[in-house]
N, C-alpha and C. Protein backbone atom coordinates (compact mmCIF):
# COMPACT_ATOMS: atom_id res chain seq x y z
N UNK A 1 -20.10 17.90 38.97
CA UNK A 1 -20.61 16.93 38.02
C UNK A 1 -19.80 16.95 36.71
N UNK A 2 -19.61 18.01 36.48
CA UNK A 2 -18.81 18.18 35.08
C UNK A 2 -17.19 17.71 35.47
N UNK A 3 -16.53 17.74 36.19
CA UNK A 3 -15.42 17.43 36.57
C UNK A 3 -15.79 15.70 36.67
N UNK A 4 -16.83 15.46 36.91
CA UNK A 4 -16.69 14.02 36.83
C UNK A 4 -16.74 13.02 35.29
N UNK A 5 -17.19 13.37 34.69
CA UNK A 5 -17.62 13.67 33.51
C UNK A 5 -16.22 13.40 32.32
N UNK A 6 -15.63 14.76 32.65
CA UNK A 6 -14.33 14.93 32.35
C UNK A 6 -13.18 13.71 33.05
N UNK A 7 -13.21 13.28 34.10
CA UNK A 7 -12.43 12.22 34.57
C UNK A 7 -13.17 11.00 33.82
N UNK A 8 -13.85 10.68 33.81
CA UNK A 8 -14.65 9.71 32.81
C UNK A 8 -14.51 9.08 31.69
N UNK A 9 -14.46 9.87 30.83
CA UNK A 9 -14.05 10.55 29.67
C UNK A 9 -12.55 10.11 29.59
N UNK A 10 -11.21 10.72 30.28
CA UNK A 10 -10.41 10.83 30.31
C UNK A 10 -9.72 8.85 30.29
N UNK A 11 -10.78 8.43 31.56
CA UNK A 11 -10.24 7.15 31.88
C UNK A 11 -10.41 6.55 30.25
N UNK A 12 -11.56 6.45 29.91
CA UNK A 12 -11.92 6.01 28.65
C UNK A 12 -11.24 6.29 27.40
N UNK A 13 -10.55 7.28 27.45
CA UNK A 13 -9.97 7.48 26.39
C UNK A 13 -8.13 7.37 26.43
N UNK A 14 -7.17 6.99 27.57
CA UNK A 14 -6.77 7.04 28.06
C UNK A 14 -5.85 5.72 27.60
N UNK A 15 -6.58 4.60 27.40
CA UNK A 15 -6.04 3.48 26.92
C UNK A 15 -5.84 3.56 25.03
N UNK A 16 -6.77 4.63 24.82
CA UNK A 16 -6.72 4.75 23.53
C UNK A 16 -5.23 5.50 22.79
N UNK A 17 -4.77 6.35 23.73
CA UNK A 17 -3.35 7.01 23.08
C UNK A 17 -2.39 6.39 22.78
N UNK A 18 -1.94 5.19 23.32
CA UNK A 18 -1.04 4.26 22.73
C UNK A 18 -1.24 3.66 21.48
N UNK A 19 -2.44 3.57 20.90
CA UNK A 19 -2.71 2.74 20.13
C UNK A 19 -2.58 3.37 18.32
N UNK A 20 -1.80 2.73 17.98
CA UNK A 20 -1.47 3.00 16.36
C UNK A 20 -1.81 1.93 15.72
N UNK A 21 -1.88 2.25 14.05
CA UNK A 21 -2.20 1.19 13.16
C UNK A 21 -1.04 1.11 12.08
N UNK A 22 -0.79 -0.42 12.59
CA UNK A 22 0.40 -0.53 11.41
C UNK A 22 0.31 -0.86 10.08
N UNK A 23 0.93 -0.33 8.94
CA UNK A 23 0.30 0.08 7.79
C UNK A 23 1.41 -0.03 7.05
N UNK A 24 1.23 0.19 5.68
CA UNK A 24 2.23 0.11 4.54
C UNK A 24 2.06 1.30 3.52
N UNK A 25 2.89 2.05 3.51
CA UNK A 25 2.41 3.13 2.01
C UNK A 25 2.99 2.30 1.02
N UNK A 26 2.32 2.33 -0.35
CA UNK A 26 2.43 2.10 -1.47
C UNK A 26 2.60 3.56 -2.46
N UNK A 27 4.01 3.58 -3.28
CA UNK A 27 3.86 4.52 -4.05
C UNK A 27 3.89 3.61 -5.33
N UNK A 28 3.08 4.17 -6.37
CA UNK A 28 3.10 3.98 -7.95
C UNK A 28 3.64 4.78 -8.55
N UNK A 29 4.39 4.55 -9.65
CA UNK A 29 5.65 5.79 -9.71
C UNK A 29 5.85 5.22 -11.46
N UNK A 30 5.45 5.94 -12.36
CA UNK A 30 5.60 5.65 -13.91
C UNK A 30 6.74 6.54 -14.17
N UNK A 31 8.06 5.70 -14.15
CA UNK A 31 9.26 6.20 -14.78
C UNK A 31 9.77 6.14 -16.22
N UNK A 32 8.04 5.63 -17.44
CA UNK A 32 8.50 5.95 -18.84
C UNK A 32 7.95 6.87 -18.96
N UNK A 33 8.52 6.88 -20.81
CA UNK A 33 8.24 8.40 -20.74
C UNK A 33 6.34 7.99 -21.58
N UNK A 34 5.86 6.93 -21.23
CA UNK A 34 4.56 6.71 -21.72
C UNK A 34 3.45 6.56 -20.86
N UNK A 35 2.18 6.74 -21.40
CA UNK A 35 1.18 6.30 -19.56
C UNK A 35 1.17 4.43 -19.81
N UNK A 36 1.14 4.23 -18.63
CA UNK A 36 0.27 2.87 -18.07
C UNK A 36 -0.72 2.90 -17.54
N UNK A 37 -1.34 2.05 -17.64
CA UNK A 37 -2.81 1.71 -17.62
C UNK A 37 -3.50 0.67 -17.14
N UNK A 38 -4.58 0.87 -16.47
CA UNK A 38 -5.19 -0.69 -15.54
C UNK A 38 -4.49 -0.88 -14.55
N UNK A 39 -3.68 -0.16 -13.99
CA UNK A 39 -2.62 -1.08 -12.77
C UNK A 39 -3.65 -1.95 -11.58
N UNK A 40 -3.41 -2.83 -11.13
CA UNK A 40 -4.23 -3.59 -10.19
C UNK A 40 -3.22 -4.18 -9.17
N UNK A 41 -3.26 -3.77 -7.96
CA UNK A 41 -2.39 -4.40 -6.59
C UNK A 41 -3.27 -4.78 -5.69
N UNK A 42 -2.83 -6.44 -6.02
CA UNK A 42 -3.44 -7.29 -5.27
C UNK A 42 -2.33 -7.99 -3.94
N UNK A 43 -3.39 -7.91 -3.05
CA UNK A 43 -2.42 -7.95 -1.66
C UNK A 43 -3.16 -9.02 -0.98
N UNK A 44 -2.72 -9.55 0.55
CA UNK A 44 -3.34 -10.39 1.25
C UNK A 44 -4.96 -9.71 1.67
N UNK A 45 -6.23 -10.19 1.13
CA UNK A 45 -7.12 -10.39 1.68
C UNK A 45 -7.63 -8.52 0.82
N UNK A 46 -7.42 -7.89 -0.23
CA UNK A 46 -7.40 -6.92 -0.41
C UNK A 46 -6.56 -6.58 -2.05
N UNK A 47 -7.61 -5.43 -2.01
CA UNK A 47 -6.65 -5.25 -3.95
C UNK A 47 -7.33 -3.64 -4.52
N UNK A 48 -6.57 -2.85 -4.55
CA UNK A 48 -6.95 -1.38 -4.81
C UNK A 48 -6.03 -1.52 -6.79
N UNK A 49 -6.43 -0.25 -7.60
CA UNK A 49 -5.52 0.07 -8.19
C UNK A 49 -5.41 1.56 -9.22
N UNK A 50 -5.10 2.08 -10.07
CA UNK A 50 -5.34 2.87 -10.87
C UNK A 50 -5.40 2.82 -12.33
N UNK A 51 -6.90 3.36 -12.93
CA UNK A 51 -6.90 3.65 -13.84
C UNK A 51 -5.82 3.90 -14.91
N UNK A 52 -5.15 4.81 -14.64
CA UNK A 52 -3.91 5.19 -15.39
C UNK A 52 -2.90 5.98 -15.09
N UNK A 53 -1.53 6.22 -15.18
CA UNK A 53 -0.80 7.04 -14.61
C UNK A 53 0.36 7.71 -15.75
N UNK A 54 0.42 9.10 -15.96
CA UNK A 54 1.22 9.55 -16.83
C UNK A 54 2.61 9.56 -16.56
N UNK A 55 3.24 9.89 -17.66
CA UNK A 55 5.13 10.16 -17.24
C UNK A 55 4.97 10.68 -16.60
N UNK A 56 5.90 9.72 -15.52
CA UNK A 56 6.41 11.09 -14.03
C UNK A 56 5.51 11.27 -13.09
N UNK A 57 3.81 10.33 -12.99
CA UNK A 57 3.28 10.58 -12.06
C UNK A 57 3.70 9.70 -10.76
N UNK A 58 2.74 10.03 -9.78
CA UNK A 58 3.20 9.05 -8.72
C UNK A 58 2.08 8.84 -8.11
N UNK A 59 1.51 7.52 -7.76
CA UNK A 59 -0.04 7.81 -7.04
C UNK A 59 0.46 6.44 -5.63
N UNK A 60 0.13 7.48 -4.48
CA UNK A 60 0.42 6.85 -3.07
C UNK A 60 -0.82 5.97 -3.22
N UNK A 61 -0.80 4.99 -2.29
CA UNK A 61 -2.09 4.28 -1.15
C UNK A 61 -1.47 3.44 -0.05
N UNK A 62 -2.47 3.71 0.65
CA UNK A 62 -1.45 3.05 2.00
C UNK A 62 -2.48 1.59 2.07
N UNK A 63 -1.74 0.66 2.65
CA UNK A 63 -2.21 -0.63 3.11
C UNK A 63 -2.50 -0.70 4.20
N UNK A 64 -3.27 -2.19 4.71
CA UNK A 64 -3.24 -2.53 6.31
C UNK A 64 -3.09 -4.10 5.95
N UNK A 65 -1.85 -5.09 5.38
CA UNK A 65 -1.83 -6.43 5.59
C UNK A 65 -2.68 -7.19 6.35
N UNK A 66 -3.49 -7.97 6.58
CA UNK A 66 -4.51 -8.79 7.22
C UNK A 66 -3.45 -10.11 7.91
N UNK A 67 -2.95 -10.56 6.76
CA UNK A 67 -2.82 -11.90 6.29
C UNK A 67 -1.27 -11.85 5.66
N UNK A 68 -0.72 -13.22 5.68
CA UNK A 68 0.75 -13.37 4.72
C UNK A 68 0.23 -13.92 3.35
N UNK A 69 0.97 -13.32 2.73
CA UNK A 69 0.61 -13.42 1.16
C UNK A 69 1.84 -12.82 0.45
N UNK A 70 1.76 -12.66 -0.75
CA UNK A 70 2.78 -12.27 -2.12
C UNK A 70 1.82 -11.06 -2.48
N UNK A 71 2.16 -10.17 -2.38
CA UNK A 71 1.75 -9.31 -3.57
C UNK A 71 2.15 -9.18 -5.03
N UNK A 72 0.88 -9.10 -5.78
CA UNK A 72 1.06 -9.23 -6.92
C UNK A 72 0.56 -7.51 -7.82
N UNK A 73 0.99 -7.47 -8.66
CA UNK A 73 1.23 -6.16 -9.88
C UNK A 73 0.61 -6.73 -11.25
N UNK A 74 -0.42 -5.63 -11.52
CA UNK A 74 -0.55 -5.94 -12.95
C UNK A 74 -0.78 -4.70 -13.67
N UNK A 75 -0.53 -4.67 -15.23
CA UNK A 75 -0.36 -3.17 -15.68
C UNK A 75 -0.85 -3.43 -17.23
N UNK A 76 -1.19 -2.61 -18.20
CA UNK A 76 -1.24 -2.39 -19.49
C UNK A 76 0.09 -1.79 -19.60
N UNK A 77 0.92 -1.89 -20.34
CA UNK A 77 1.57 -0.74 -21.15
C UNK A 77 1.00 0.18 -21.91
N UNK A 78 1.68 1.42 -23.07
CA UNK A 78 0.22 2.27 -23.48
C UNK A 78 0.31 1.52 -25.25
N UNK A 79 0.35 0.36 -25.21
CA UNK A 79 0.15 -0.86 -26.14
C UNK A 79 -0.50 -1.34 -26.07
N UNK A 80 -1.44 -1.38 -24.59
CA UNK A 80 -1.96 -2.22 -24.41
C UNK A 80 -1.78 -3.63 -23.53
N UNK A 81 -0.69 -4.40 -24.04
CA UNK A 81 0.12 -5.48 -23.42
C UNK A 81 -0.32 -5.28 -21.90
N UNK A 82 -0.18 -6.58 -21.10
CA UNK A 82 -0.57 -6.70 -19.74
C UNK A 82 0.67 -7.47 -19.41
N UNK A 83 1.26 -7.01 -18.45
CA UNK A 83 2.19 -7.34 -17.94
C UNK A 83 1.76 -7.68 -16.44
N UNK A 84 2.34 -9.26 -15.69
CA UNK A 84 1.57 -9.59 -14.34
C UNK A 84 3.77 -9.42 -13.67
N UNK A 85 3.55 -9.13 -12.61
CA UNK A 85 4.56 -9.37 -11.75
C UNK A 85 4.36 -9.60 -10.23
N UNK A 86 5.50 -10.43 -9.63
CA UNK A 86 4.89 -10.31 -7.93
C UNK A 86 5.82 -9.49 -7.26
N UNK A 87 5.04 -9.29 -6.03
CA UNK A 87 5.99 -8.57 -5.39
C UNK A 87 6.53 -8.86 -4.23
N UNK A 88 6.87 -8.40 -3.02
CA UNK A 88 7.28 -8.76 -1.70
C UNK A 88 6.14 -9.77 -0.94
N UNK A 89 6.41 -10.29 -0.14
CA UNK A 89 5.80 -11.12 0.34
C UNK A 89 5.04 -10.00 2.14
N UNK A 90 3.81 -10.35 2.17
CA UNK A 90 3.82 -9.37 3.47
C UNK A 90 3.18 -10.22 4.36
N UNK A 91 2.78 -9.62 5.35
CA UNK A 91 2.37 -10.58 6.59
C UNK A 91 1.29 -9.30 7.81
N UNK A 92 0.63 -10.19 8.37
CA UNK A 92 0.03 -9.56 9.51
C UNK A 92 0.67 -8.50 10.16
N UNK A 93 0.12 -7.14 10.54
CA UNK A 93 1.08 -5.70 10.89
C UNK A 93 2.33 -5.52 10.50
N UNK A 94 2.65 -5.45 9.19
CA UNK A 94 4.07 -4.93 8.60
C UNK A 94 3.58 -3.62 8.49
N UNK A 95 4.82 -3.05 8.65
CA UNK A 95 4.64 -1.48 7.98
C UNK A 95 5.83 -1.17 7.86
N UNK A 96 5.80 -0.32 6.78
CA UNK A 96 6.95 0.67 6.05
C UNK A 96 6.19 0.99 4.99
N UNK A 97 7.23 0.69 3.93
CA UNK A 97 6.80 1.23 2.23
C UNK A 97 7.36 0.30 1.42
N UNK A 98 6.62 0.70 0.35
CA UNK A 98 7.28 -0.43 -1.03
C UNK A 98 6.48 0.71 -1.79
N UNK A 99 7.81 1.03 -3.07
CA UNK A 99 7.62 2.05 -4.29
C UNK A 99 7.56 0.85 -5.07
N UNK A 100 6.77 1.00 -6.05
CA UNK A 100 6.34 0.15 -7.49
C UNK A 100 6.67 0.98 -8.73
N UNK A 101 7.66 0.83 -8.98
CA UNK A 101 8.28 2.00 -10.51
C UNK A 101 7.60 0.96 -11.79
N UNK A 102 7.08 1.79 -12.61
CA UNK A 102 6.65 0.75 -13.87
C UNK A 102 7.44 2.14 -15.13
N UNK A 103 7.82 0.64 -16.03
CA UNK A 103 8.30 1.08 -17.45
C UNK A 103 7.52 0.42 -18.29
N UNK A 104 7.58 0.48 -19.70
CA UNK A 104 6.51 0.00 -20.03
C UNK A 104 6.63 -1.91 -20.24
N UNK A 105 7.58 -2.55 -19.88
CA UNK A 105 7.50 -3.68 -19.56
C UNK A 105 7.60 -4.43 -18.39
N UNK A 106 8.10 -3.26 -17.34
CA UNK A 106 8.61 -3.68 -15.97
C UNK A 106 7.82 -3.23 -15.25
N UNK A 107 7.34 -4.03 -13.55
CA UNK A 107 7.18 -3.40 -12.44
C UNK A 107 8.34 -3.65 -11.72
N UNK A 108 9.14 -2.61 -11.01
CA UNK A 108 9.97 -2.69 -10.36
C UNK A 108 9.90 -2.51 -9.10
N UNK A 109 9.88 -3.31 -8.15
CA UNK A 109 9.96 -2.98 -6.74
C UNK A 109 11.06 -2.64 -5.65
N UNK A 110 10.56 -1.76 -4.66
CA UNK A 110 11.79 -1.36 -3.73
C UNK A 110 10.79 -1.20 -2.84
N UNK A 111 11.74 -1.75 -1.70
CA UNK A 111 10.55 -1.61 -0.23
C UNK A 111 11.38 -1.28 1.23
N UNK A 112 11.07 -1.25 2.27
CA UNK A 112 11.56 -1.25 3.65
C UNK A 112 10.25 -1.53 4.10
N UNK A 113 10.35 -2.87 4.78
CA UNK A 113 9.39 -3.16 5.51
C UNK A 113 9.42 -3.69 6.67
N UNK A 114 8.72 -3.39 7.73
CA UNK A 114 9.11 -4.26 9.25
C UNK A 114 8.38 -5.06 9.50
N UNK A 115 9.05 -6.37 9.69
CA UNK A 115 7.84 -7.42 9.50
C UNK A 115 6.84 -7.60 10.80
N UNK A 116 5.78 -8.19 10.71
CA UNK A 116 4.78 -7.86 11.77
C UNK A 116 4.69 -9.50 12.08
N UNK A 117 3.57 -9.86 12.20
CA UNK A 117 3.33 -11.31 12.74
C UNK A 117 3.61 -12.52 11.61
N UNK A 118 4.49 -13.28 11.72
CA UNK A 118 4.93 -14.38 10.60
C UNK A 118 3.64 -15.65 10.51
């Protein structure tokens, strides 16, 4: 009975090992020597961001694209000032990365991404 059980089991789970989720890391990466503040990344169908980030920090989050869209960046400087920028354009299952470097007037983007469904 237990051997059956175990074959059971096995069939059922079996279709599941192939299966991955394609995704995007996001790094945030403050290359002044000041904090920024408010950052907000808004993406297709989705929008995470951070509070604040000091010189030299770096704060990951990973994505899951839904949808094709522009991503967009928004930031305080530690002035205050709000700075909006866009970013790469993404689409249904892309994955790689895109680093977001901010200075205190710039978001700068760099990415590798594999595009998924257009």
């Amino acid at each position: 009975m237990k051997s059956i059980r175990f074959i059971a089991l096995l069939v059922i789970l079996f279709p599941l090992a192939g299966c991955r989720s394609r995704v995007v890391k996001v790094d945030l990466i403050n290359i002044s020597p000041q904090p920024v503040k408010t950052i907000i990344v808004d993406y297709p169908t989705a929008t995470f961001g951070k509070d604040k980030l000091a010189p030299g920090e770096t704060f990951s989050y990973v994505i899951k694209p839904l949808e094709k869209g522009k991503m967009k960046i928004q930031f305080a400087d530690a002035q205050g000032n709000v700075h909006t920028f866009e970013g790469v354009s993404l689409h249904k299952n892309d994955e790689g990365w895109i680093n977001v470097k901010f200075t205190q007037t710039a978001a700068i983007v760099g990415f590798d991404i594999t595009v998924g469904d257009k």
